[in-house]
C-alpha atoms as a PDB file:
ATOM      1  CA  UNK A   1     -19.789   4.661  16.567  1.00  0.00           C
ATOM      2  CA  UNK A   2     -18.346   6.926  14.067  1.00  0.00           C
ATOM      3  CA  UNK A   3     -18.829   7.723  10.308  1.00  0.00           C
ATOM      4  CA  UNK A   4     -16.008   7.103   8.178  1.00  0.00           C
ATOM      5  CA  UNK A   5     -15.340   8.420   4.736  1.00  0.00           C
ATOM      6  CA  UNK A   6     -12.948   5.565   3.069  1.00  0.00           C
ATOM      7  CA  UNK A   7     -11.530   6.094  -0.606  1.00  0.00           C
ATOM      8  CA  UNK A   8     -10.480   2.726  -2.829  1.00  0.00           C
ATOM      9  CA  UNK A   9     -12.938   0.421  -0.883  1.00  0.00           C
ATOM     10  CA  UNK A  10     -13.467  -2.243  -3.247  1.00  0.00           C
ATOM     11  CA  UNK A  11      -9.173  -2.300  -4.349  1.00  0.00           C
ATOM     12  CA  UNK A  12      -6.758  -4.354  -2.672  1.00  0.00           C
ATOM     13  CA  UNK A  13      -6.159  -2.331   0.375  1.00  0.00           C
ATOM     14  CA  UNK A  14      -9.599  -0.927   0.599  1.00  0.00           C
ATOM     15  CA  UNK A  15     -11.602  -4.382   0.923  1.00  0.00           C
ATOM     16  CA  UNK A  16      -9.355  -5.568   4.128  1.00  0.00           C
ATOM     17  CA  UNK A  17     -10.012  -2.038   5.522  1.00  0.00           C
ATOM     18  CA  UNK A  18     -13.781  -1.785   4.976  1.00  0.00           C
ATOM     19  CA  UNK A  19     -14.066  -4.997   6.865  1.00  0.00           C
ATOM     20  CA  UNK A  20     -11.857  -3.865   9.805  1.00  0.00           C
ATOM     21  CA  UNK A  21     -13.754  -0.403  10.314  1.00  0.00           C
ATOM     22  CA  UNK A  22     -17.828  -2.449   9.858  1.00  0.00           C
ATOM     23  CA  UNK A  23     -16.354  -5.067  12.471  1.00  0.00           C
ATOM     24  CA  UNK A  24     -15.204  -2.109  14.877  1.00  0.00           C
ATOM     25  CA  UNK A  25     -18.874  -1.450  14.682  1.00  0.00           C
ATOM     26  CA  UNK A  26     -18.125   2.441  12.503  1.00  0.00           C
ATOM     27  CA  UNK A  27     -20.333   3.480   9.876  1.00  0.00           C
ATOM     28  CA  UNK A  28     -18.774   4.035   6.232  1.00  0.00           C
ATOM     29  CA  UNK A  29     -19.492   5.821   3.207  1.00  0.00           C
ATOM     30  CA  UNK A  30     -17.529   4.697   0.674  1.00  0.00           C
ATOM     31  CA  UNK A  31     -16.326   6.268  -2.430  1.00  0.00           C
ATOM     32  CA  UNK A  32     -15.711   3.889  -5.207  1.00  0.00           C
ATOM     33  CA  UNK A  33     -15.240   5.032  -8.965  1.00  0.00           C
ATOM     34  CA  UNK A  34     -16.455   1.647 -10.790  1.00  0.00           C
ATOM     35  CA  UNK A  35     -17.774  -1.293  -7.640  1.00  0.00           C
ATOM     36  CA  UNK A  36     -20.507   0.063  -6.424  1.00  0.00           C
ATOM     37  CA  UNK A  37     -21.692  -3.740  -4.822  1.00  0.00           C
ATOM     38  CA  UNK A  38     -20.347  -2.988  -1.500  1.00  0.00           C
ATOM     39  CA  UNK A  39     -21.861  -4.656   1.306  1.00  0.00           C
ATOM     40  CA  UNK A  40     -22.169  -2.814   4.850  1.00  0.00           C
ATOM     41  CA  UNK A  41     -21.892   0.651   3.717  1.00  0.00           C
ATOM     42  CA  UNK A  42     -22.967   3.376   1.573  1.00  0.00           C
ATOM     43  CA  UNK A  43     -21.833   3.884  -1.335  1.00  0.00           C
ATOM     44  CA  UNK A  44     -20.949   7.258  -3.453  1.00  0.00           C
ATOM     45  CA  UNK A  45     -19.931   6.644  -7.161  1.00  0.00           C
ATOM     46  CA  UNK A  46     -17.333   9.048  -8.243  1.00  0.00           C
ATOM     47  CA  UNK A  47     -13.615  10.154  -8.505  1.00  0.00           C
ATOM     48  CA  UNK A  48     -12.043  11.792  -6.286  1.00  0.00           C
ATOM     49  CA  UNK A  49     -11.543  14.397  -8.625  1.00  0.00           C
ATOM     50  CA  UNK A  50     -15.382  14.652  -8.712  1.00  0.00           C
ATOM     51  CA  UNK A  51     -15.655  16.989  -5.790  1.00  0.00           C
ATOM     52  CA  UNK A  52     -18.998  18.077  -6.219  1.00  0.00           C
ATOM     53  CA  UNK A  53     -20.663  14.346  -5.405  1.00  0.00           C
ATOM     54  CA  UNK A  54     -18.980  13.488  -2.361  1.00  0.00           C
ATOM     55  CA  UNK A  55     -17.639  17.008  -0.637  1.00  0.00           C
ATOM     56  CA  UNK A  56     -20.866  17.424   1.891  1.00  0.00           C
ATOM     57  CA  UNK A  57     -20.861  13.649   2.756  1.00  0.00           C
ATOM     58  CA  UNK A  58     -17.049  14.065   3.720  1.00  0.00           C
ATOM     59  CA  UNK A  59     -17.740  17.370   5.767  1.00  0.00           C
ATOM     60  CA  UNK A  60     -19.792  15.144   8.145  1.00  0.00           C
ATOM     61  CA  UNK A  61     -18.059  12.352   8.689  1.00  0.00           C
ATOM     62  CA  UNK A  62     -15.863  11.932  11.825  1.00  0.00           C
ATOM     63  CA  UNK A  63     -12.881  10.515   9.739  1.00  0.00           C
ATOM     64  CA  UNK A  64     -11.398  10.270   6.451  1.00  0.00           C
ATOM     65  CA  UNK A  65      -9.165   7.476   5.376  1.00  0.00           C
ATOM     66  CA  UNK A  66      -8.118   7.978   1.404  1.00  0.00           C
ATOM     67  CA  UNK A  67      -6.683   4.574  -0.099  1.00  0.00           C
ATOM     68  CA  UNK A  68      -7.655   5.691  -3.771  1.00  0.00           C
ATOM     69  CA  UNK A  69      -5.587   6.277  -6.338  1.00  0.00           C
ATOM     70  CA  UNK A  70      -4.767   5.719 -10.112  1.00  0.00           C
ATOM     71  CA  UNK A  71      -1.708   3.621  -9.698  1.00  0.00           C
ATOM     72  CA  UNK A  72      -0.575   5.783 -12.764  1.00  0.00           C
ATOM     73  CA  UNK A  73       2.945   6.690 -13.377  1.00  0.00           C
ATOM     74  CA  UNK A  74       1.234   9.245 -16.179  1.00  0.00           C
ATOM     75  CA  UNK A  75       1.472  13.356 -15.755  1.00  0.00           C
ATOM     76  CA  UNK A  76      -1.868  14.090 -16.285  1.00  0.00           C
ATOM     77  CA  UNK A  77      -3.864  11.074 -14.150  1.00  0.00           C
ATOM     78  CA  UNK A  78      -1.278  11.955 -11.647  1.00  0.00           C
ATOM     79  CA  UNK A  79      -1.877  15.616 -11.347  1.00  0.00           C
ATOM     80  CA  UNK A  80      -5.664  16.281 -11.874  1.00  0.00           C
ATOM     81  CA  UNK A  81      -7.127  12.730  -9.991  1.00  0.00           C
ATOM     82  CA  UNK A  82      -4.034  11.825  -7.169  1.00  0.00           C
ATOM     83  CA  UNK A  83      -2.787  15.602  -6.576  1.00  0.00           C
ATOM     84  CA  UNK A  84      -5.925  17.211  -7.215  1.00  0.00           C
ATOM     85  CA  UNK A  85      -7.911  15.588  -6.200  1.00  0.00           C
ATOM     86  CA  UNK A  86      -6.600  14.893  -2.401  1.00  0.00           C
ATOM     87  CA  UNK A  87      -6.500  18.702  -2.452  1.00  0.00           C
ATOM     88  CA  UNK A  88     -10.208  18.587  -2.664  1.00  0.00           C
ATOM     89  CA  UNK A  89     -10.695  15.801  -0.164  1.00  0.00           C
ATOM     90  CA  UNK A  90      -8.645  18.080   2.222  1.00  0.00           C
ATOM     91  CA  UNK A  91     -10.480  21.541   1.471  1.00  0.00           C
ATOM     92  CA  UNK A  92     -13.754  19.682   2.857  1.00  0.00           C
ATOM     93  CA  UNK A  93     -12.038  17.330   5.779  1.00  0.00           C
ATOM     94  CA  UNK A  94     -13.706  18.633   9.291  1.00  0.00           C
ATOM     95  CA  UNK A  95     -13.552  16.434  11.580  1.00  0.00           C
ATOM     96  CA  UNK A  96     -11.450  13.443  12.532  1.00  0.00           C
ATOM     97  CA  UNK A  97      -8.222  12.164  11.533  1.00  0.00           C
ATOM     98  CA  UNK A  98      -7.111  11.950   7.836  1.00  0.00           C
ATOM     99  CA  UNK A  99      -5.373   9.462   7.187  1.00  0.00           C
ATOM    100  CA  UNK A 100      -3.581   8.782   3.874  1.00  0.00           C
ATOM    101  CA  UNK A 101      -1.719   6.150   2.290  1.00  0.00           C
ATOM    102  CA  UNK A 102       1.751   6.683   0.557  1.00  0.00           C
ATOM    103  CA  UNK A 103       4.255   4.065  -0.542  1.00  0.00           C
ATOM    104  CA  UNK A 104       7.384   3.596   0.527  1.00  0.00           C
ATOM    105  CA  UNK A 105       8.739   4.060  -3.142  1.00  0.00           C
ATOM    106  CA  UNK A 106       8.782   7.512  -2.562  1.00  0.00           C
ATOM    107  CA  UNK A 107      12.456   6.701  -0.968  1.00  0.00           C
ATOM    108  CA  UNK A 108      13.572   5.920  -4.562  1.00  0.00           C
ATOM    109  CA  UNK A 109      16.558   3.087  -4.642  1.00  0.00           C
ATOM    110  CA  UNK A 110      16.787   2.239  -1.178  1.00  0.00           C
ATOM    111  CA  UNK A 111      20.310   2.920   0.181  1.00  0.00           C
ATOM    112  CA  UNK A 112      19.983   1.637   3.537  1.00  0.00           C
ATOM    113  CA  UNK A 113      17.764   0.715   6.451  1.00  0.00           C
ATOM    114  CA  UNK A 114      15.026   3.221   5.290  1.00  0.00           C
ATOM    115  CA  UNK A 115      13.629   5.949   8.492  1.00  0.00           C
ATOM    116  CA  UNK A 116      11.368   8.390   7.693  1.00  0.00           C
ATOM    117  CA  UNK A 117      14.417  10.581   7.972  1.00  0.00           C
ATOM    118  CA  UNK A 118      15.777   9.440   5.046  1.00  0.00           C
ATOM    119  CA  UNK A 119      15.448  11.674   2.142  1.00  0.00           C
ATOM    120  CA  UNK A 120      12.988  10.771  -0.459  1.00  0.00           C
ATOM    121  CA  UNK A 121      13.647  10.924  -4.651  1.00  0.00           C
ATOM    122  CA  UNK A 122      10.705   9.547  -6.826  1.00  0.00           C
ATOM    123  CA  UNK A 123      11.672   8.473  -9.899  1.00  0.00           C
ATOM    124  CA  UNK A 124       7.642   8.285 -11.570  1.00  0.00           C
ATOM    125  CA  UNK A 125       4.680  10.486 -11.789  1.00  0.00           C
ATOM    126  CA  UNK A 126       3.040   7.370  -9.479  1.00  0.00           C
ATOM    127  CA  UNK A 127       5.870   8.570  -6.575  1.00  0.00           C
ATOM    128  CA  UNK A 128       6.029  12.304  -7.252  1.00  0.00           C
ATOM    129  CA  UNK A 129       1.909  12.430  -6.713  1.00  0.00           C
ATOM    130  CA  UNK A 130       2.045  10.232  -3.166  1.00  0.00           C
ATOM    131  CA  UNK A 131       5.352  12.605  -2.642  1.00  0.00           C
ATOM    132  CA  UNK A 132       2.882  15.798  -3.149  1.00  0.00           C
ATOM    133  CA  UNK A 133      -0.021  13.913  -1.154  1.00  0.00           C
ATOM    134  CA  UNK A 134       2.195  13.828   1.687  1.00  0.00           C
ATOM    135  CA  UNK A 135       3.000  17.225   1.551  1.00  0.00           C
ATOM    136  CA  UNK A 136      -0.141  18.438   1.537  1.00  0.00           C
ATOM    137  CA  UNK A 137      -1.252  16.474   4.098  1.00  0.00           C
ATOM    138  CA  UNK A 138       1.560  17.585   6.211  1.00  0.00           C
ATOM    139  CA  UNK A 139       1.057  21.455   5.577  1.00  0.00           C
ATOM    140  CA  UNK A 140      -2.571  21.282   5.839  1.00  0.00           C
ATOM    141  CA  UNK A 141      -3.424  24.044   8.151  1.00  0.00           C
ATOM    142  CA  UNK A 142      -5.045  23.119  11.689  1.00  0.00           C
ATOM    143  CA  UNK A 143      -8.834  23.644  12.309  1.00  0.00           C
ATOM    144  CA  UNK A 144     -11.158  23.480  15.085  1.00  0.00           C
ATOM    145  CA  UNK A 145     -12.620  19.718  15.319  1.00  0.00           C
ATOM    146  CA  UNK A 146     -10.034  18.608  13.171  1.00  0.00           C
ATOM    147  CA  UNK A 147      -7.683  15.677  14.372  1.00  0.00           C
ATOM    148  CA  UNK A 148      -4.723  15.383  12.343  1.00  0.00           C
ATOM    149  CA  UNK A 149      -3.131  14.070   9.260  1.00  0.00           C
ATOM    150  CA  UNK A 150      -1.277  10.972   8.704  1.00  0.00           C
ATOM    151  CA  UNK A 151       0.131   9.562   6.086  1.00  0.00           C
ATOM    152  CA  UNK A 152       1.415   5.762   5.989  1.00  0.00           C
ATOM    153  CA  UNK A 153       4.455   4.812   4.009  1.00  0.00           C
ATOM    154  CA  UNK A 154       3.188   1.234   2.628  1.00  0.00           C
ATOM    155  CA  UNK A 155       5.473  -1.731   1.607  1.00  0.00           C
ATOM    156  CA  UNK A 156       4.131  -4.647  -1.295  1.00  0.00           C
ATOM    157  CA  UNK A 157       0.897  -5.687  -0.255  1.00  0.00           C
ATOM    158  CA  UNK A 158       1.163  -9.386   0.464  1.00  0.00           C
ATOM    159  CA  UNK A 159      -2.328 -11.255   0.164  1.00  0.00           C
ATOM    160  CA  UNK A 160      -5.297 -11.948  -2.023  1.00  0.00           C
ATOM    161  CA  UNK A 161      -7.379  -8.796  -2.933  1.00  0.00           C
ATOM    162  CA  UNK A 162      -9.570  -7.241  -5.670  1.00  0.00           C
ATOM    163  CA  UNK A 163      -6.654  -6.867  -8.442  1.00  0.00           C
ATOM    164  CA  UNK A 164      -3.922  -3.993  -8.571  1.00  0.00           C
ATOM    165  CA  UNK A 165      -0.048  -3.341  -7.916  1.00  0.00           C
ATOM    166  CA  UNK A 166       0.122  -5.546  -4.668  1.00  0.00           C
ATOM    167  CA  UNK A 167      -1.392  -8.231  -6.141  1.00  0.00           C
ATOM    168  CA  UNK A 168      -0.372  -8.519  -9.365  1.00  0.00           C
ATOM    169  CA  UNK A 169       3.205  -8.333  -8.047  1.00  0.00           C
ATOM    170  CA  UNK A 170       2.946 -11.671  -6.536  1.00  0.00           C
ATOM    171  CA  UNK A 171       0.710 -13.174  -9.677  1.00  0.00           C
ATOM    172  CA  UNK A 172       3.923 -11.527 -11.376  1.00  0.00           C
ATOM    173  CA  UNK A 173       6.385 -14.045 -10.076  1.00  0.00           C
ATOM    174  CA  UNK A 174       4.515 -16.864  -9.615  1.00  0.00           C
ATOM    175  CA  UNK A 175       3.655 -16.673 -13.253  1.00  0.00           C
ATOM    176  CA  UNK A 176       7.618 -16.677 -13.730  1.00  0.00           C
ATOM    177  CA  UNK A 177       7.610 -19.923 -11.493  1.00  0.00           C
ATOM    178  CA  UNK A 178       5.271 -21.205 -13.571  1.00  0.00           C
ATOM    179  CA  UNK A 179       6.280 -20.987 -16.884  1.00  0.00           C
ATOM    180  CA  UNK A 180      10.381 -22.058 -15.504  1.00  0.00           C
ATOM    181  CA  UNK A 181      12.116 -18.515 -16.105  1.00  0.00           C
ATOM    182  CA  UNK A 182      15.307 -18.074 -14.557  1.00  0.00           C
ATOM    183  CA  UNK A 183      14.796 -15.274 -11.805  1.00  0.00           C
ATOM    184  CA  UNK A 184      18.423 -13.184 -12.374  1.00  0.00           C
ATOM    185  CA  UNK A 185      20.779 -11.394 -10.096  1.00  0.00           C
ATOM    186  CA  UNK A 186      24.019  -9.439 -10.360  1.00  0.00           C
ATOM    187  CA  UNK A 187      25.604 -10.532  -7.560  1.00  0.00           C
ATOM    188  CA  UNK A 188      25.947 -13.202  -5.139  1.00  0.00           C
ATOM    189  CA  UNK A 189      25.092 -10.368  -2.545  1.00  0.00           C
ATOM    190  CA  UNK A 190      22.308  -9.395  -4.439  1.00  0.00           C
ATOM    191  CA  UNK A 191      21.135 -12.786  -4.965  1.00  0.00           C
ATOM    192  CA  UNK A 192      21.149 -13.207  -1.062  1.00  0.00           C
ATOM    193  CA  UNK A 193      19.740  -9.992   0.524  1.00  0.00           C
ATOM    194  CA  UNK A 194      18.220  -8.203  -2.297  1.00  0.00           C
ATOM    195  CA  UNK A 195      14.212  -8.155  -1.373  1.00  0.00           C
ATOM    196  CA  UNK A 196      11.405  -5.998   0.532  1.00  0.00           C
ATOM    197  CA  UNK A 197       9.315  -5.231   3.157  1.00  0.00           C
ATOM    198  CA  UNK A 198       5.703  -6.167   3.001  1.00  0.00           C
ATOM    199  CA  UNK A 199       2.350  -6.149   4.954  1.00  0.00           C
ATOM    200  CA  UNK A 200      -0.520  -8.584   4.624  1.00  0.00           C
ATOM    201  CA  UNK A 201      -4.406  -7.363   4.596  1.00  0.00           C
ATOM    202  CA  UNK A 202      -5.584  -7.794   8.226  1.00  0.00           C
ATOM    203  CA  UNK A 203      -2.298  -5.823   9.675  1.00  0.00           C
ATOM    204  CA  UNK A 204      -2.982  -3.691   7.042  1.00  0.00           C
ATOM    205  CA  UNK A 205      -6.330  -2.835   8.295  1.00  0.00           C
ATOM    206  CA  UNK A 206      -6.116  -2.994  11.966  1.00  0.00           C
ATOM    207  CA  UNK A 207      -2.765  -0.280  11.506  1.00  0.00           C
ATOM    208  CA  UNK A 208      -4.640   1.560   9.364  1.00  0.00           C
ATOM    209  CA  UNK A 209      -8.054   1.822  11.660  1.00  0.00           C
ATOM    210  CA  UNK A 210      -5.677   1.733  14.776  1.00  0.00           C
ATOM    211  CA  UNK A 211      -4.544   5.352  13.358  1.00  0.00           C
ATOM    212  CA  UNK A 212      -8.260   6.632  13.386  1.00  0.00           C
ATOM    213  CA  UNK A 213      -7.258   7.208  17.167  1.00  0.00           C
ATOM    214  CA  UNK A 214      -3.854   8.660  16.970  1.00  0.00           C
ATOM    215  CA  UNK A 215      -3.188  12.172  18.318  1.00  0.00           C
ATOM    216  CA  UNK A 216      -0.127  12.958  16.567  1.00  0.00           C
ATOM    217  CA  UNK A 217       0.337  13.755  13.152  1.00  0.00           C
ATOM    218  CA  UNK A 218       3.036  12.711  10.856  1.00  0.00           C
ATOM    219  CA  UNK A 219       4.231  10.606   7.902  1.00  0.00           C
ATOM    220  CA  UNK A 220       4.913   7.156   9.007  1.00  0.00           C
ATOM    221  CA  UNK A 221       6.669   4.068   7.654  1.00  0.00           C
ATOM    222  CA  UNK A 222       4.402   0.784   8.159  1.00  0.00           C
ATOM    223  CA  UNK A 223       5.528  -2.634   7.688  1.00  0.00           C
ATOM    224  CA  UNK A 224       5.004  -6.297   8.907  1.00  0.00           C
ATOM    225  CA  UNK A 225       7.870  -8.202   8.021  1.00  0.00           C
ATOM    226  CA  UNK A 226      11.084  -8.487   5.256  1.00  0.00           C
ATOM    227  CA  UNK A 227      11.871 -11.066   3.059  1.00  0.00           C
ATOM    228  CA  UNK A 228      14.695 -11.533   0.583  1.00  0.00           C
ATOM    229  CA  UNK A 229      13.515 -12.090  -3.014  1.00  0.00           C
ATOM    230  CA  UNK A 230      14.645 -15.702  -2.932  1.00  0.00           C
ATOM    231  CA  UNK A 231      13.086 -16.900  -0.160  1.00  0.00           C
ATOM    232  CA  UNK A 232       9.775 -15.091  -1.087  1.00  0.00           C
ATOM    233  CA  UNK A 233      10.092 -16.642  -4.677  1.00  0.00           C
ATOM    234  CA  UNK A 234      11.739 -20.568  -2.703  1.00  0.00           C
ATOM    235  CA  UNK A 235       8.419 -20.346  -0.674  1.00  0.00           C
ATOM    236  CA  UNK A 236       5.521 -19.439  -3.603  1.00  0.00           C
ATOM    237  CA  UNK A 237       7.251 -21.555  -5.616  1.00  0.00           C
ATOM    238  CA  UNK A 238       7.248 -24.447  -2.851  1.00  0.00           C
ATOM    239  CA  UNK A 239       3.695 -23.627  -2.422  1.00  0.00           C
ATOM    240  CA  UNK A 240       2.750 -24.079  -6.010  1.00  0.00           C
ATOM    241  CA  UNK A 241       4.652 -26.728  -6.661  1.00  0.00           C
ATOM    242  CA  UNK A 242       7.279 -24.989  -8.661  1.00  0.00           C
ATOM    243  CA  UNK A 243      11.520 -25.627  -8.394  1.00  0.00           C
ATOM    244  CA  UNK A 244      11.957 -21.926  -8.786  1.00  0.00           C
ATOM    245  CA  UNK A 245      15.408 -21.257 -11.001  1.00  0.00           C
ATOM    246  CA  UNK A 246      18.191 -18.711  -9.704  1.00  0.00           C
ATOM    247  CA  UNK A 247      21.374 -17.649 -11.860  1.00  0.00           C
ATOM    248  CA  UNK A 248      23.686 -14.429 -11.906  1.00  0.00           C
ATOM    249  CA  UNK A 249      23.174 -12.621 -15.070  1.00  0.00           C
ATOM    250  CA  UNK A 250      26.764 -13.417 -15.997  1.00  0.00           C
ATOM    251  CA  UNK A 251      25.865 -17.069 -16.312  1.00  0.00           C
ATOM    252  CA  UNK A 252      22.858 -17.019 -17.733  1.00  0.00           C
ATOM    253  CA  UNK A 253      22.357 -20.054 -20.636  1.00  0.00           C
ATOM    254  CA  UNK A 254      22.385 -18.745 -24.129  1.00  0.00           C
ATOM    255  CA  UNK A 255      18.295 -18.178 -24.958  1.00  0.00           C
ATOM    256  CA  UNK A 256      17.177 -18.235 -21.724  1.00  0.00           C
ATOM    257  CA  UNK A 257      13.963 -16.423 -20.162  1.00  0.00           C
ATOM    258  CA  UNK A 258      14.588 -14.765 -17.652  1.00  0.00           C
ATOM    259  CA  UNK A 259      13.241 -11.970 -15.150  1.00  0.00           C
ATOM    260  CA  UNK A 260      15.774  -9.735 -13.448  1.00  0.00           C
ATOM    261  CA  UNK A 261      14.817  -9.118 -10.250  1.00  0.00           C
ATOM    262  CA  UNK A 262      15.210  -5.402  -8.169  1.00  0.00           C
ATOM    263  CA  UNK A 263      18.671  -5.832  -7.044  1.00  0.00           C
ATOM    264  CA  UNK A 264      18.605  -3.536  -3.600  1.00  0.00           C
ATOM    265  CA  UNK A 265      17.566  -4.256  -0.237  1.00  0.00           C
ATOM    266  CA  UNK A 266      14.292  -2.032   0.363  1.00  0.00           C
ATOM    267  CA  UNK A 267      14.050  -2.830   4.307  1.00  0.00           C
ATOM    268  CA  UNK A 268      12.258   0.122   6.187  1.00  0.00           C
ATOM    269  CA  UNK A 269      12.027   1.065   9.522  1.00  0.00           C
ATOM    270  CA  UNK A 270       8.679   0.953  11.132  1.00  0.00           C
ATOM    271  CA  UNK A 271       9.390   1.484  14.802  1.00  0.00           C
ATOM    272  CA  UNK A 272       8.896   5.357  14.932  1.00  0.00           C
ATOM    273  CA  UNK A 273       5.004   4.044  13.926  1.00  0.00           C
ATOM    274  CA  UNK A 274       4.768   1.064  16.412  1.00  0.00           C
ATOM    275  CA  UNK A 275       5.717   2.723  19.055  1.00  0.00           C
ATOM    276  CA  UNK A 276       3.235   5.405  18.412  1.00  0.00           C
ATOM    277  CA  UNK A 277      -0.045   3.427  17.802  1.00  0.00           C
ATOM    278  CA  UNK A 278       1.377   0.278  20.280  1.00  0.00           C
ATOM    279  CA  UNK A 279       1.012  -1.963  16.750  1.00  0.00           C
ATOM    280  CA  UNK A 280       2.827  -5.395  16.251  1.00  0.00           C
ATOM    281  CA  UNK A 281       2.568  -7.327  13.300  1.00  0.00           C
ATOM    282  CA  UNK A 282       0.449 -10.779  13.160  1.00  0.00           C
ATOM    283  CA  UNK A 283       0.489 -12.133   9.953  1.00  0.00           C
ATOM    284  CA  UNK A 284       3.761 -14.052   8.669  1.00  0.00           C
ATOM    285  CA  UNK A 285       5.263 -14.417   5.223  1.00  0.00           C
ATOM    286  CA  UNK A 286       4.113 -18.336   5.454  1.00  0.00           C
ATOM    287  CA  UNK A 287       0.591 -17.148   6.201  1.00  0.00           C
ATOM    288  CA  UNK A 288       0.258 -14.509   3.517  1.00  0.00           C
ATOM    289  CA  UNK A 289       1.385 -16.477   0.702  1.00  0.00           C
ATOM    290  CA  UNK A 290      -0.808 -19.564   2.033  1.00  0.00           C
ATOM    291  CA  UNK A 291      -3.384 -17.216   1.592  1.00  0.00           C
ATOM    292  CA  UNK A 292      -2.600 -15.838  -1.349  1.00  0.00           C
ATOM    293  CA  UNK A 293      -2.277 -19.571  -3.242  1.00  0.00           C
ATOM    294  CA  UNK A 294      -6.015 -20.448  -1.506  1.00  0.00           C
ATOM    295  CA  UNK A 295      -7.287 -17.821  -3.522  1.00  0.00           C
ATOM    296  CA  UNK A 296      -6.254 -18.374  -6.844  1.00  0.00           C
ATOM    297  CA  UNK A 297      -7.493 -21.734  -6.642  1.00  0.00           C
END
């Protein structure tokens, strides 16, 4: 069994994770600004910019996975909790892998099939800080009992959860559904292969924990699956019991509401990752938005 320090437990990613690691049978401390009613693990309440409460505890753990962060697109949240603040959590990493989760906005508008080759360009203080994460991570210098550092490129969370960006961007668009806007395009291209990649909660977690074991270091996309922004809208609203509404902006009805929808096609490439760790995705789009519609009733 091994101790594991694990950052954002009671958010959207960090809830599916602490399960994952207590039913592999590790031992977590978790560091949680606000929830501190956390069951199966210890608890330390602070930020992660609050060094001085958690640093020892880290130093002895066997492992450090760091979901936290501010979700801000702010300078200053961005620079003295997510930038800072990993700098900490890496002075006083020891042992064990680090492993660190980035988003694959960091790529900017997608132009392509997205590798980790691709070059990034953050366009918000939210991107720039995962951007400088990353880096970090990546020119951390190597030290005895150390494993090594990786950091996970994540799509949209699919799935129920605590609250947040993955989340709320599916309680976004259902609330469009809802209320009958007109979900807008600018093309009939766009309109039929504009969308994203995603990953639900328990491939989240088992992808995540799977990289606890990994011997090679790196910054890796992860995803489960792609869907185009119609179907993922045709099947919540199917779900709820909605007729979503589709229309090119150019013939949009005078008065209208509408939402315009991202027009590119933010598909990345997750091999270089699955063929690492041997992972395979096992939740569907069907499943996760099942899921997701259980829980709000």
């Amino acid at each position: 069994m091994s101790k594991i320090f694990l950052t954002g437990a009671s958010g959207n990613l960090g809830r599916p994770v602490l399960a994952e690691l207590l039913s592999r049978g590790h031992e977590v401390i978790a560091l949680a600004n606000k929830d501190k009613d956390l069951k199966g693990c210890g608890v330390i309440q602070a930020r992660i910019s609050e060094v001085s409460k958690y640093a020892g505890v880290l130093a002895g753990c066997d492992g450090v996975i760091h979901l936290a962060s501010t979700m801000s697109a702010d300078r200053n949240p961005a620079i003295s909790e997510d930038i800072t603040g990993t700098g900490h959590m890496l002075d006083n990493w020891r042992k064990g892998n680090f492993i660190y989760a980035s988003t694959q906005t960091v790529y900017g508008i997608p132009r392509g099939p997205l590798t980790e080759d691709h070059p990034i360009s953050p366009m918000c203080w939210y991107d720039i800080a995962k951007a400088c994460c990353e880096d970090q991570l990546t020119i951390e210098p190597p030290r005895p009992g150390r494993g090594v550092g990786i950091a996970l490129r994540l799509p949209p969370f699919f799935g129920p959860g605590a609250g947040g960006r993955g989340v709320q961007f599916l309680e976004n668009i259902y609330a469009h559904c809802v209320k009958g806007h007109v979900f807008a395009f600018e093309s009939e291209r766009a309109l039929e292969t504009a969308g994203t990649s995603f990953v639900g909660p328990a491939d989240l977690a088992r992808a995540v924990s799977d990289s606890l074991e990994l011997k090679t270091g790196g910054t890796y996309n992860l995803s489960c699956g792609f869907c185009t922004w119609r179907d993922l809208i045709g099947e919540l609203g199917r779900r709820g019991g909605f007729v979503p509404r589709f229309s090119l902006l150019t013939g949009l009805p005078a008065g209208c509401h509408y939402v315009r929808m991202p027009q590119s096609v933010s598909f990345v490439d997750a091999s270089r990752f699955s063929e690492l760790a041997g992972f395979s995705a096992r939740q569907g789009l069907g499943e996760l938005l099942d899921a997701f519609i259980l829980a709000r009733a």
